[in-house]
C-alpha atoms as a PDB file:
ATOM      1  CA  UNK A   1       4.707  10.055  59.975  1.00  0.00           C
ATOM      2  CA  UNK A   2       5.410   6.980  61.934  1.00  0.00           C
ATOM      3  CA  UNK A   3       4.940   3.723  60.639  1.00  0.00           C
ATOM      4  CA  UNK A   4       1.715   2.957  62.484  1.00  0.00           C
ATOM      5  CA  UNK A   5      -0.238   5.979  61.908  1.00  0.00           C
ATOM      6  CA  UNK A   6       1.096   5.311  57.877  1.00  0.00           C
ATOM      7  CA  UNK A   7      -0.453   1.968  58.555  1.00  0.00           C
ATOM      8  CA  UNK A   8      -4.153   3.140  60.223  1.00  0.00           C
ATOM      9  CA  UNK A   9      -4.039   5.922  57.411  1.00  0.00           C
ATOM     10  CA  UNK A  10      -4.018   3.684  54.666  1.00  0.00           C
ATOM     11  CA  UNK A  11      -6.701   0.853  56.679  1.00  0.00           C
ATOM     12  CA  UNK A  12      -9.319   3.530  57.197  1.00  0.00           C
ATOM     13  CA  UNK A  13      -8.997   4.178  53.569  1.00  0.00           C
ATOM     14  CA  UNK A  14      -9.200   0.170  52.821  1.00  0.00           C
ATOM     15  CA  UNK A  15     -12.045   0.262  55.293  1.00  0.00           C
ATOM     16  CA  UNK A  16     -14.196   3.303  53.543  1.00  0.00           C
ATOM     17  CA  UNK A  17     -15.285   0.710  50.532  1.00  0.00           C
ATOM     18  CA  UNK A  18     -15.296  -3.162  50.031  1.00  0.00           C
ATOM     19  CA  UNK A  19     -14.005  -2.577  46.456  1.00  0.00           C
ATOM     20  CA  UNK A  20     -11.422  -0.311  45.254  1.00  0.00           C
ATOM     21  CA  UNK A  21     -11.713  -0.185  41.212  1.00  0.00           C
ATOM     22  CA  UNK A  22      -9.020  -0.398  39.058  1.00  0.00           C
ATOM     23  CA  UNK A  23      -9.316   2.309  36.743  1.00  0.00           C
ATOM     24  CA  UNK A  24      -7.450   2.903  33.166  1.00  0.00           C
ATOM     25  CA  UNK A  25      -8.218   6.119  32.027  1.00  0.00           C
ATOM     26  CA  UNK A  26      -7.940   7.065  28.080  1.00  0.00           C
ATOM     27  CA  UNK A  27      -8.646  10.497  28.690  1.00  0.00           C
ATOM     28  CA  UNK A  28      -9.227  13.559  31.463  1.00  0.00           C
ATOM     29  CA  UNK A  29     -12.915  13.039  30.465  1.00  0.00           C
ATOM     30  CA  UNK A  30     -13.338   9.646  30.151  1.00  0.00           C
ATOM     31  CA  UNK A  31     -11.555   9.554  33.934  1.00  0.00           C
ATOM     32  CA  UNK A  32     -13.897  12.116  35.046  1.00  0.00           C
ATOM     33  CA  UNK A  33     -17.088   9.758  33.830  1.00  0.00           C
ATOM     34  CA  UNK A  34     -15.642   7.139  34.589  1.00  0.00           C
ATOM     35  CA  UNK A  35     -14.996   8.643  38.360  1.00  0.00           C
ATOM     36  CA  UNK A  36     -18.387  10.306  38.535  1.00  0.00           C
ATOM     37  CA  UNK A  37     -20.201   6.780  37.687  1.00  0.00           C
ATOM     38  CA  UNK A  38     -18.215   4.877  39.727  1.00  0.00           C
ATOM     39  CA  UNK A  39     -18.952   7.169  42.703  1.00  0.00           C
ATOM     40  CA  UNK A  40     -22.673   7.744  42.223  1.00  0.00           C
ATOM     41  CA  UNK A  41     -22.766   3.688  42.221  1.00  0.00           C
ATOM     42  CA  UNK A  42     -21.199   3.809  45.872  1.00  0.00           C
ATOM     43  CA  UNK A  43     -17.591   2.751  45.040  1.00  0.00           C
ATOM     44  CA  UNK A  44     -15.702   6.196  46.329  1.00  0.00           C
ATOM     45  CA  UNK A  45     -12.430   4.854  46.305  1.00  0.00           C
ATOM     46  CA  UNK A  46     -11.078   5.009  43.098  1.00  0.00           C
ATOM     47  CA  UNK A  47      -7.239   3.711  41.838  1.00  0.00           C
ATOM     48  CA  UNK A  48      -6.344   5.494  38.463  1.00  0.00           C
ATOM     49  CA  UNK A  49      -3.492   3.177  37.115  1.00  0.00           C
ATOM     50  CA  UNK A  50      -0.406   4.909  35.143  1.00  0.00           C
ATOM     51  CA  UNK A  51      -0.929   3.168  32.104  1.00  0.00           C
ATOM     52  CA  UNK A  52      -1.861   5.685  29.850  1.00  0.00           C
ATOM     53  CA  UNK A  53      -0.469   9.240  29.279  1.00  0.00           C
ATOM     54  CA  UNK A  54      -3.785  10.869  30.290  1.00  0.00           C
ATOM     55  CA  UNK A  55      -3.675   9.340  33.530  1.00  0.00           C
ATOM     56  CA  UNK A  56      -1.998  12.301  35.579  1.00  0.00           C
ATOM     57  CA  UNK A  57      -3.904  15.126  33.912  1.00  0.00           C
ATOM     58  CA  UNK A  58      -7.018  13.120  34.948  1.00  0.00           C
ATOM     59  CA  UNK A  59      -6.088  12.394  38.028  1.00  0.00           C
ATOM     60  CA  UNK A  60      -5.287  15.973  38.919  1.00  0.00           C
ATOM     61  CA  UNK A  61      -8.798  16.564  37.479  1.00  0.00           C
ATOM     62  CA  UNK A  62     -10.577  13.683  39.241  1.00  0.00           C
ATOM     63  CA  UNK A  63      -8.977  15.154  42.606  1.00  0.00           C
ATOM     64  CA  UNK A  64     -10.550  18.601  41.988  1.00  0.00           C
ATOM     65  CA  UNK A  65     -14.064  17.861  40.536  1.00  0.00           C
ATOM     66  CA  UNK A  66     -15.109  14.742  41.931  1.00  0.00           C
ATOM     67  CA  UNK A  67     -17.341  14.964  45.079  1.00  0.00           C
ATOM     68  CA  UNK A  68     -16.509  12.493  47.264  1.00  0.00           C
ATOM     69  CA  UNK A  69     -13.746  10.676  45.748  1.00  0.00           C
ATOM     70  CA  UNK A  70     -10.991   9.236  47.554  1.00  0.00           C
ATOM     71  CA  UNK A  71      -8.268   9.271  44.457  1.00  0.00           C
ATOM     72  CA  UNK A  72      -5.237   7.146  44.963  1.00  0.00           C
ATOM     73  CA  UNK A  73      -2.505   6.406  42.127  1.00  0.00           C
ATOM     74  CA  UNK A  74      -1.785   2.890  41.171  1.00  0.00           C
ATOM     75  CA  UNK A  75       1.052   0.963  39.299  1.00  0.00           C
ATOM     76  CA  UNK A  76       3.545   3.325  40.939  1.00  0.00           C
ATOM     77  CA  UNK A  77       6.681   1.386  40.370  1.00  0.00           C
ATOM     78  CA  UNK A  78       9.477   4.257  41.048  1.00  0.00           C
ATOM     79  CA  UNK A  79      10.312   6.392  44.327  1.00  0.00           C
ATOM     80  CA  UNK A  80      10.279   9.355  42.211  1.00  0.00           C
ATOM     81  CA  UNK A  81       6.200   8.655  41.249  1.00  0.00           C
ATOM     82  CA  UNK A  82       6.014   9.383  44.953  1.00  0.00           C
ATOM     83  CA  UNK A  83       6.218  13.428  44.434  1.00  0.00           C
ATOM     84  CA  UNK A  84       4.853  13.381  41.607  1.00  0.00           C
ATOM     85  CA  UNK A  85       1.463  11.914  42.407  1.00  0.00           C
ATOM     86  CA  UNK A  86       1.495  13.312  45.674  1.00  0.00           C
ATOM     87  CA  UNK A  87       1.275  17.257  43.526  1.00  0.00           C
ATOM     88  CA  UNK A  88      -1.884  15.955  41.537  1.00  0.00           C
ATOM     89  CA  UNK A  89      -3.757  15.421  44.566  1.00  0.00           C
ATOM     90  CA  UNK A  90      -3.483  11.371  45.189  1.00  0.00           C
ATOM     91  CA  UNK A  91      -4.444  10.676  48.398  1.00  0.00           C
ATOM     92  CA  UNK A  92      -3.333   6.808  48.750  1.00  0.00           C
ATOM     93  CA  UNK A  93      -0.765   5.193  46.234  1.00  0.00           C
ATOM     94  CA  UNK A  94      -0.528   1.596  45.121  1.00  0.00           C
ATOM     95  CA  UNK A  95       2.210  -0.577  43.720  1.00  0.00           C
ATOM     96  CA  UNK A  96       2.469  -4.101  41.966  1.00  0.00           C
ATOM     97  CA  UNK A  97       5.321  -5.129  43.906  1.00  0.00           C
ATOM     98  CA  UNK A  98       7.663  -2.990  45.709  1.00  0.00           C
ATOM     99  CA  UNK A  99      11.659  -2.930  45.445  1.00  0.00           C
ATOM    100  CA  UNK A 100      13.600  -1.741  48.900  1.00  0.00           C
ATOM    101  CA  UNK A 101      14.003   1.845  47.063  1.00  0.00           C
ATOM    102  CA  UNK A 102      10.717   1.860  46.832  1.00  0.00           C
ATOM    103  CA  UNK A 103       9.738   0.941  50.242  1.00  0.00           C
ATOM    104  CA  UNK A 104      12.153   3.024  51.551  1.00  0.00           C
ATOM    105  CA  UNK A 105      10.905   6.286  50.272  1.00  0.00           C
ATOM    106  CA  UNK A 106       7.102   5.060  50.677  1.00  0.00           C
ATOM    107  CA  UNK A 107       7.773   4.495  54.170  1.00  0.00           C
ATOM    108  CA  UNK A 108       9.327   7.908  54.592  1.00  0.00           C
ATOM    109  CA  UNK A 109       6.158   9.865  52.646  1.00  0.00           C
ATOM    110  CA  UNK A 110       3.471  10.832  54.546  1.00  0.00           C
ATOM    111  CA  UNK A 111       0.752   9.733  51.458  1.00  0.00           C
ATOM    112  CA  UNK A 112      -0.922   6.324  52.414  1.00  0.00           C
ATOM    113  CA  UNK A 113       0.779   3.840  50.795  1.00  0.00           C
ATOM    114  CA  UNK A 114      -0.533  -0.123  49.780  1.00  0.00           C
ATOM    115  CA  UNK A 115       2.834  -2.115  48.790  1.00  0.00           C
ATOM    116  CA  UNK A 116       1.991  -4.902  46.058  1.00  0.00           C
ATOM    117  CA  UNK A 117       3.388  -8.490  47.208  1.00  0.00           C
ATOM    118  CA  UNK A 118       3.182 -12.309  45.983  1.00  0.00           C
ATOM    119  CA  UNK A 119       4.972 -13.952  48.637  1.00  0.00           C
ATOM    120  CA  UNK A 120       5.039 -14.527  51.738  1.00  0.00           C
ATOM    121  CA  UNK A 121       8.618 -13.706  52.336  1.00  0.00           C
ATOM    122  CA  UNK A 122       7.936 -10.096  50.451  1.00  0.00           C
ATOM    123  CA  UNK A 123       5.281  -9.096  53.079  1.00  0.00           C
ATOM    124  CA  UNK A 124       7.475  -9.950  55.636  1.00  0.00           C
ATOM    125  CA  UNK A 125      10.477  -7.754  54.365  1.00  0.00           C
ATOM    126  CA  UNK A 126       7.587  -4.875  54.104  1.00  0.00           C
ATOM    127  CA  UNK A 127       6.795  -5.726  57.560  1.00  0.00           C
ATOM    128  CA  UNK A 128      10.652  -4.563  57.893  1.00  0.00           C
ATOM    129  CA  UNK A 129       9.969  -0.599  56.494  1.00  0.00           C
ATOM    130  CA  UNK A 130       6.589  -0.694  59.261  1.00  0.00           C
ATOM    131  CA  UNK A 131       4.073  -1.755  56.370  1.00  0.00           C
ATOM    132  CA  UNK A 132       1.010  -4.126  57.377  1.00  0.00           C
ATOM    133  CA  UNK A 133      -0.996  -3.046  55.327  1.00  0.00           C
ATOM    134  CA  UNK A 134      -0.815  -4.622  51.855  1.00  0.00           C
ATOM    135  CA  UNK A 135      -2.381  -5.372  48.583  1.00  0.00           C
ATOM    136  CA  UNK A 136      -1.949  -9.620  47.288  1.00  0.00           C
ATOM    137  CA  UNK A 137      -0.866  -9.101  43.265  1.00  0.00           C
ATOM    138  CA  UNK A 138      -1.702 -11.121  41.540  1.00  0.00           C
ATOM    139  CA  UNK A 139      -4.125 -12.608  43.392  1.00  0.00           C
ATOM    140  CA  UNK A 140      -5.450 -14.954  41.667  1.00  0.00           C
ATOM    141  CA  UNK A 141      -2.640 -15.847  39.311  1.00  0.00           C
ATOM    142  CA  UNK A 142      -0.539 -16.248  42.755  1.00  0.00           C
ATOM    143  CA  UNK A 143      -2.230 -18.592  45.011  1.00  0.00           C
ATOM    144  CA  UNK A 144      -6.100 -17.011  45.191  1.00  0.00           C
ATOM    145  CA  UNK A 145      -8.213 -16.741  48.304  1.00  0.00           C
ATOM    146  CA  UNK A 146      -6.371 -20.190  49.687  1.00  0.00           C
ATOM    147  CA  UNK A 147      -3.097 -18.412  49.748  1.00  0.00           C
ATOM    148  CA  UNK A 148      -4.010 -15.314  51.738  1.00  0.00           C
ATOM    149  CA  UNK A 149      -5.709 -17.901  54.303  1.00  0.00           C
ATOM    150  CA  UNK A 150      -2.971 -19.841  54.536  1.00  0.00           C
ATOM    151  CA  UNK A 151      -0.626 -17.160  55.534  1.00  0.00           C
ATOM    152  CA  UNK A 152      -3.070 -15.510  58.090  1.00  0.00           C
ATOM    153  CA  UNK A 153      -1.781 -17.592  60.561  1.00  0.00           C
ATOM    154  CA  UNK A 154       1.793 -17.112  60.999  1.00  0.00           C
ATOM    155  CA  UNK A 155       1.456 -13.500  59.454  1.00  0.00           C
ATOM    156  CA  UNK A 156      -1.481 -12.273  61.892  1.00  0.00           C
ATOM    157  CA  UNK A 157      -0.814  -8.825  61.383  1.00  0.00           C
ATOM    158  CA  UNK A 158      -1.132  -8.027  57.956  1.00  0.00           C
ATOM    159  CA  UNK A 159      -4.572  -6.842  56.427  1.00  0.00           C
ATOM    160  CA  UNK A 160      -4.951  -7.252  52.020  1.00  0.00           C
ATOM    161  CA  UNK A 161      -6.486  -5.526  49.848  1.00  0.00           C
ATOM    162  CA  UNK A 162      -5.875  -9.049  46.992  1.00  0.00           C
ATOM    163  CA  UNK A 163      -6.394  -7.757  43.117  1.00  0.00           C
ATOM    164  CA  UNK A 164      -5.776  -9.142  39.926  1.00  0.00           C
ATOM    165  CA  UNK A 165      -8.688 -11.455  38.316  1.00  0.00           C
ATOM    166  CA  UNK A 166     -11.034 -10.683  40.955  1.00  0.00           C
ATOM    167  CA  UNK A 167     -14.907 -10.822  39.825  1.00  0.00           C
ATOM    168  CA  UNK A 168     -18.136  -9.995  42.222  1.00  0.00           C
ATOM    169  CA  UNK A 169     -18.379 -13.558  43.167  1.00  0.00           C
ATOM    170  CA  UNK A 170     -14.222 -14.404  43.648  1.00  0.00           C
ATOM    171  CA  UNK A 171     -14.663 -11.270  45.322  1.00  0.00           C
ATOM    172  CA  UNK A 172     -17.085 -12.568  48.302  1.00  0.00           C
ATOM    173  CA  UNK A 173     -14.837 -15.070  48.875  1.00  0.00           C
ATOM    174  CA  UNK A 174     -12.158 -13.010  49.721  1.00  0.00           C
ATOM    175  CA  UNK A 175     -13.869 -10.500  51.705  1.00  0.00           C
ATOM    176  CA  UNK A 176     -15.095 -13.528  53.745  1.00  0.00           C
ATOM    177  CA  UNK A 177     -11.099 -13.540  55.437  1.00  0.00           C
ATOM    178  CA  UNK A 178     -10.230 -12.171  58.493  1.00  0.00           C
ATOM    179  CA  UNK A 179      -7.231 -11.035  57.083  1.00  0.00           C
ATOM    180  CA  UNK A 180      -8.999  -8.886  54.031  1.00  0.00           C
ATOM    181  CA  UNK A 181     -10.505  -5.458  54.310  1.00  0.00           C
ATOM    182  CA  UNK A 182     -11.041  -5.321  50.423  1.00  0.00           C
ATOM    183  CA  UNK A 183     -10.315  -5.644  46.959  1.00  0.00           C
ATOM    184  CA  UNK A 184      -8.972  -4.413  43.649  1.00  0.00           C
ATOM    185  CA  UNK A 185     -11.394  -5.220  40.218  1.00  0.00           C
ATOM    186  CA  UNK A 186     -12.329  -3.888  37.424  1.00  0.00           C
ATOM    187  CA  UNK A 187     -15.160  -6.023  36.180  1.00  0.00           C
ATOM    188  CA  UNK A 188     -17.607  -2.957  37.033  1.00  0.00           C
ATOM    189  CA  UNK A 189     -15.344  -1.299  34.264  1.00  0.00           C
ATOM    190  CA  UNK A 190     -16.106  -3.790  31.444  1.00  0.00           C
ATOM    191  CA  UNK A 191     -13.889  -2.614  28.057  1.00  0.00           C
ATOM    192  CA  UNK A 192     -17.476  -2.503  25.836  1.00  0.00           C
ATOM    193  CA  UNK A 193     -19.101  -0.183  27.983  1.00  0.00           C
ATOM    194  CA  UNK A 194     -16.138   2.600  28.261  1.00  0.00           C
ATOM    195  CA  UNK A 195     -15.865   2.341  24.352  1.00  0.00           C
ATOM    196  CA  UNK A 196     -19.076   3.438  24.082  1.00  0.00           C
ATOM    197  CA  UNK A 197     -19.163   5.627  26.991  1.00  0.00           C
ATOM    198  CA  UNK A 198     -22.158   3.735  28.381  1.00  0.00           C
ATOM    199  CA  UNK A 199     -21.046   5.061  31.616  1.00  0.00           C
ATOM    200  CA  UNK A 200     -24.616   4.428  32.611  1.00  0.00           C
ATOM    201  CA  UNK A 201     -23.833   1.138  32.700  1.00  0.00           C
ATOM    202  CA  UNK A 202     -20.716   1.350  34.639  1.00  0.00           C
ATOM    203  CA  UNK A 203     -22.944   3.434  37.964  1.00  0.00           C
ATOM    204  CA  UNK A 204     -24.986   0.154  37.104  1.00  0.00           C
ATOM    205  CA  UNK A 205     -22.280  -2.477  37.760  1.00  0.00           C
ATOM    206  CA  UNK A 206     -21.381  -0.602  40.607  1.00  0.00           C
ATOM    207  CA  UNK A 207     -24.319  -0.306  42.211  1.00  0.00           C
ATOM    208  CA  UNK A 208     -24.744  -4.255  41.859  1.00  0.00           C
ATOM    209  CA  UNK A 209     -20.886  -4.526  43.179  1.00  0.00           C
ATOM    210  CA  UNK A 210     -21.323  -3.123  46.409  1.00  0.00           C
ATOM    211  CA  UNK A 211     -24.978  -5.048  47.025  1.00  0.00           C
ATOM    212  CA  UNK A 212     -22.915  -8.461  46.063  1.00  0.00           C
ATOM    213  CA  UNK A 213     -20.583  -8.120  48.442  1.00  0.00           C
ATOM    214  CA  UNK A 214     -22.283  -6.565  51.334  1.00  0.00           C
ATOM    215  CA  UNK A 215     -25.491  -9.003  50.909  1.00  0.00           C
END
């Protein structure tokens, strides 16, 4: 895959939903309700995190069972995540930050890939491996909405996807930039509701996500 049609394949995925959430799955089921909510609430693209050892098996389960999903694997840190996610079924994979061997063998995959960077000077070294399209980590913690403004200037190219302390109404503000196509939360995940599998209530905050942002 060349570097631009890896960079349009992972923008028409940013483009399919103005929120990607953050998911942290405790179990295949609990990723499957959590999945199922978060898709009948309009959010379709989903980022399971490997933070927890069910993550995988859910994954591979969320790939298989879950009409409509667009499953992508997040907190890949390692080149050799790469295969492995790409055997589960992830369709898009997501990093915090990305080290050359990393970029290296992202660029060379043919899965959709969003690097994480903080900095300025680490989107431009992406820019190096034909990557434009890129998610701002932590993006609040980092410089906020301000920061990915400031930068749209001299970097014109790049398109974000910011996450990291984002809420439905820091969220607005970044989807307001010409430079942002989306973002990462997980406040429609709220740690109450998944402990008492009130997934109910997750479809809920979903459903009130999408009309935030898009009213």
């Amino acid at each position: 895959m060349t570097s631009y049609a890896h960079t349009k394949a992972t923008l028409e995925i940013m483009a399919k939903a103005p929120i990607i959430p953050v998911m942290t799955v405790q179990s295949v089921e609990d990723g499957l309700a959590q999945a199922h909510a978060l898709v009948a609430g309009g959010l379709v693209v989903l980022e399971i995190t490997l933070r927890t050892a069910a993550a995988m098996d859910a994954i591979k389960a969320i790939s298989a069972q879950v009409k409509g999903a667009i499953v992508g694997v997040g907190t890949i840190t390692k080149a050799s995540e790469i295969e492995a996610a790409a055997k589960i079924g992830a369709q898009f994979l997501v990093s915090p930050g990305t080290s050359p061997a990393l970029a290296a063998a992202a660029a060379a995959s043919p899965i959709p890939f969003l690097p994480g960077i903080a900095t300025a000077s680490e989107a431009m070294n992406l820019m190096d491996y034909g990557f434009s399209a890129l998610k701002f980590f932590p993006a609040e913690a980092a410089g906020g909405a301000k920061y990915i403004a400031s930068i749209g200037g001299p970097l014109a190219n790049l398109r974000f996807c910011p996450t990291g302390g984002i809420d439905a109404a820091k969220a607005k503000t970044y989807l307001a930039l010409n430079n942002v196509i989306c973002v990462g939360g997980s406040w429609m995940l709220p740690a109450a509701a998944l402990a008492a599998k009130d997934y109910a209530t997750v479809e809920k905050l979903a459903r009130e996500a999408v009309a935030a942002v898009l009213g």
